[in-house]
Protein backbone atom coordinates (compact mmCIF):
# COMPACT_ATOMS: atom_id res chain seq x y z
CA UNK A 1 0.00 0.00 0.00
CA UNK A 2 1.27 3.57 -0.67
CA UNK A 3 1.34 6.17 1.43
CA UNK A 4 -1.14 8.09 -0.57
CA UNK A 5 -3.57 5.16 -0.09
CA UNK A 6 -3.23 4.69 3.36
CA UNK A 7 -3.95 8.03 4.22
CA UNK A 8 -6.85 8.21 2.26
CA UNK A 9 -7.78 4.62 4.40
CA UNK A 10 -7.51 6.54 7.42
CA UNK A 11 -9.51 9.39 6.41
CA UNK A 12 -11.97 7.12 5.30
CA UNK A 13 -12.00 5.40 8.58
CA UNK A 14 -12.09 8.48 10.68
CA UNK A 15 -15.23 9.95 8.65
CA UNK A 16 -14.06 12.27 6.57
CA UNK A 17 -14.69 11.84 3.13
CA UNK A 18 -11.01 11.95 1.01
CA UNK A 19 -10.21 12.95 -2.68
CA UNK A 20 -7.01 13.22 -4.54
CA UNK A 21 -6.01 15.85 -6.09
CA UNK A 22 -4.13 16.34 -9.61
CA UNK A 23 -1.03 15.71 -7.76
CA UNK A 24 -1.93 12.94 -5.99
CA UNK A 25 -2.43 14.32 -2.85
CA UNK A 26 -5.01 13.76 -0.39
CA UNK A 27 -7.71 16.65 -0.06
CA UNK A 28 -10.38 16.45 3.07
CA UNK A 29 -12.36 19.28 4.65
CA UNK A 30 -12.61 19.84 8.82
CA UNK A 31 -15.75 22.33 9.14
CA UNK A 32 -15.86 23.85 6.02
CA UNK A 33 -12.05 24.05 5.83
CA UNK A 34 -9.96 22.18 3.17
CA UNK A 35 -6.74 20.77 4.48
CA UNK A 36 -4.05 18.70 2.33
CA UNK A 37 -2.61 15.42 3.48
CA UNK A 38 0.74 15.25 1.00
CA UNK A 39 1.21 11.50 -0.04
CA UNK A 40 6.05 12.41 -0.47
CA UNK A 41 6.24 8.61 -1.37
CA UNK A 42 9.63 9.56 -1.96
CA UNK A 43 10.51 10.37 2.18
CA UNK A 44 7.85 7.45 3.42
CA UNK A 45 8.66 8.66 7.53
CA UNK A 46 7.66 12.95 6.32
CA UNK A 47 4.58 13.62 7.35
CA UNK A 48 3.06 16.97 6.35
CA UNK A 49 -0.74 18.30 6.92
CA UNK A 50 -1.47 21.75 5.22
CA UNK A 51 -4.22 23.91 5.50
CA UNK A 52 -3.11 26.34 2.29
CA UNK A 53 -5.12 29.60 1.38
CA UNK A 54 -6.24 30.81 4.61
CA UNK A 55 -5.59 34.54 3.95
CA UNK A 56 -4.37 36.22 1.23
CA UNK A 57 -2.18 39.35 1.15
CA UNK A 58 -3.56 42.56 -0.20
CA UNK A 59 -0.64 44.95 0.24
CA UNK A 60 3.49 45.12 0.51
CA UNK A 61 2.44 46.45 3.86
CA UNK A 62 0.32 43.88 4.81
CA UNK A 63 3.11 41.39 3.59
CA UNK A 64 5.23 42.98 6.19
CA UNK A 65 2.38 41.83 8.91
CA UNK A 66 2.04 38.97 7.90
CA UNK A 67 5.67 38.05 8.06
CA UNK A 68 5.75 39.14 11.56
CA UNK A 69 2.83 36.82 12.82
CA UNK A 70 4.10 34.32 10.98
CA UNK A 71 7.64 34.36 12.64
CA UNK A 72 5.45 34.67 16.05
CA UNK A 73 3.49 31.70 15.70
CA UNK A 74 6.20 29.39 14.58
CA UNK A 75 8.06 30.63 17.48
CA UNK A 76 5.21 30.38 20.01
CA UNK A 77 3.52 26.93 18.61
CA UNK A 78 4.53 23.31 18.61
CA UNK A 79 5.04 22.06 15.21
CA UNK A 80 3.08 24.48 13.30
CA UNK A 81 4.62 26.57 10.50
CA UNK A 82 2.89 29.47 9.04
CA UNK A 83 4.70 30.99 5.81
CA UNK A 84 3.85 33.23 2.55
CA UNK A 85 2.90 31.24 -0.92
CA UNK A 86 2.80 33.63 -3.45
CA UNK A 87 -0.19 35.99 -2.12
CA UNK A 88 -1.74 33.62 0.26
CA UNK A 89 -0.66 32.31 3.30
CA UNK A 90 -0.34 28.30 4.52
CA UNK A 91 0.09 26.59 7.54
CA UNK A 92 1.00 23.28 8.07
CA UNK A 93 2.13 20.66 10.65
CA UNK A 94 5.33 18.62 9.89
CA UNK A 95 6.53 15.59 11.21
CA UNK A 96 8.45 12.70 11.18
CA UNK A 97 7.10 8.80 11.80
CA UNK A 98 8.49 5.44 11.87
CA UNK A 99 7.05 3.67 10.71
CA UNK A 100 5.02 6.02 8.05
CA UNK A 101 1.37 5.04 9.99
CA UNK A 102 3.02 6.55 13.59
CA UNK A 103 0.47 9.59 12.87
CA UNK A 104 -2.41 7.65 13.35
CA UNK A 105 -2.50 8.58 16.99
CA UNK A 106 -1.84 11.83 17.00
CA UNK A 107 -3.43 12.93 13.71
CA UNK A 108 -6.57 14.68 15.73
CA UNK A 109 -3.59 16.82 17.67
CA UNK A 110 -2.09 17.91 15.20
CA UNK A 111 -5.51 19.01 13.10
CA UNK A 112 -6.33 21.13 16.27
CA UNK A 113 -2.77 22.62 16.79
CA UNK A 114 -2.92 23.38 13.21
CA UNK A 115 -6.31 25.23 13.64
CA UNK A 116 -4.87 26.63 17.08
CA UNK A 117 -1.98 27.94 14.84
CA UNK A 118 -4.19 29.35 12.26
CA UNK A 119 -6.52 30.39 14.74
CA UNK A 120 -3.23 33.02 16.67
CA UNK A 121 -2.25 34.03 13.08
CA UNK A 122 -5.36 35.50 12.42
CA UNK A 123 -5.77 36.85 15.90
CA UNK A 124 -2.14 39.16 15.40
CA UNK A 125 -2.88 40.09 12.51
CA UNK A 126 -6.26 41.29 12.74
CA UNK A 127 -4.96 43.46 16.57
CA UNK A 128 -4.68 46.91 15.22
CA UNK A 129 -0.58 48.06 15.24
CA UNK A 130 0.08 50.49 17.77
């Protein structure tokens, strides 16, 4: 089994309802959300859970911003990064497992630190600059 297929197993399993994407990828949604499971069949241990396009940047100023929370919540949150794609901004949780199905247990943790992560990004940057 690849890694692709067992995550979209255990997505399955859990309730969600899976698709893959043109790249292979597994795509799910968590309340209204859609979050990215990426398969990397060439690292089997890397796992990485993305939640891409949760806000996108308007301004060179508001770049700026967002750089700053960004370098805040990777600095204040376990295992969540939050960086710039283009004009939008990702976060994702990245980990390592061996073997590749170690995330089974703590998949639900890091979904909610992800959020959580999200969740403080959005908080800075929407606290007016004094």
């Amino acid at each position: 089994m690849t890694k692709a297929e067992m995550y979209f197993e255990f997505l399955k399993d859990e309730g969600y309802v899976p698709r893959y994407d043109n790249d292979g990828d597994i795509v799910f949604k968590v309340e209204g959300l859609s979050y990215i499971l990426f398969a990397s069949e060439e690292d089997p241990e890397y796992f990485r859970l993305v939640l891409p396009f949760f806000w996108k940047i308007e301004s060179p100023e508001e770049r700026q911003r967002v750089l700053a929370a960004a370098c805040r919540v990777n600095a204040e949150i376990k295992v969540v990064k939050v960086y710039p794609v283009e004009d939008n901004v990702w976060a994702s949780v990245e980990l390592l497992f061996d073997p590749a199905d170690g995330f089974k247990p703590v998949f639900n943790r890091a979904l909610r630190v992800l959020r959580h992560g999200v969740e403080h990004f959005t908080e800075l940057m929407r606290t007016p600059l004094q």
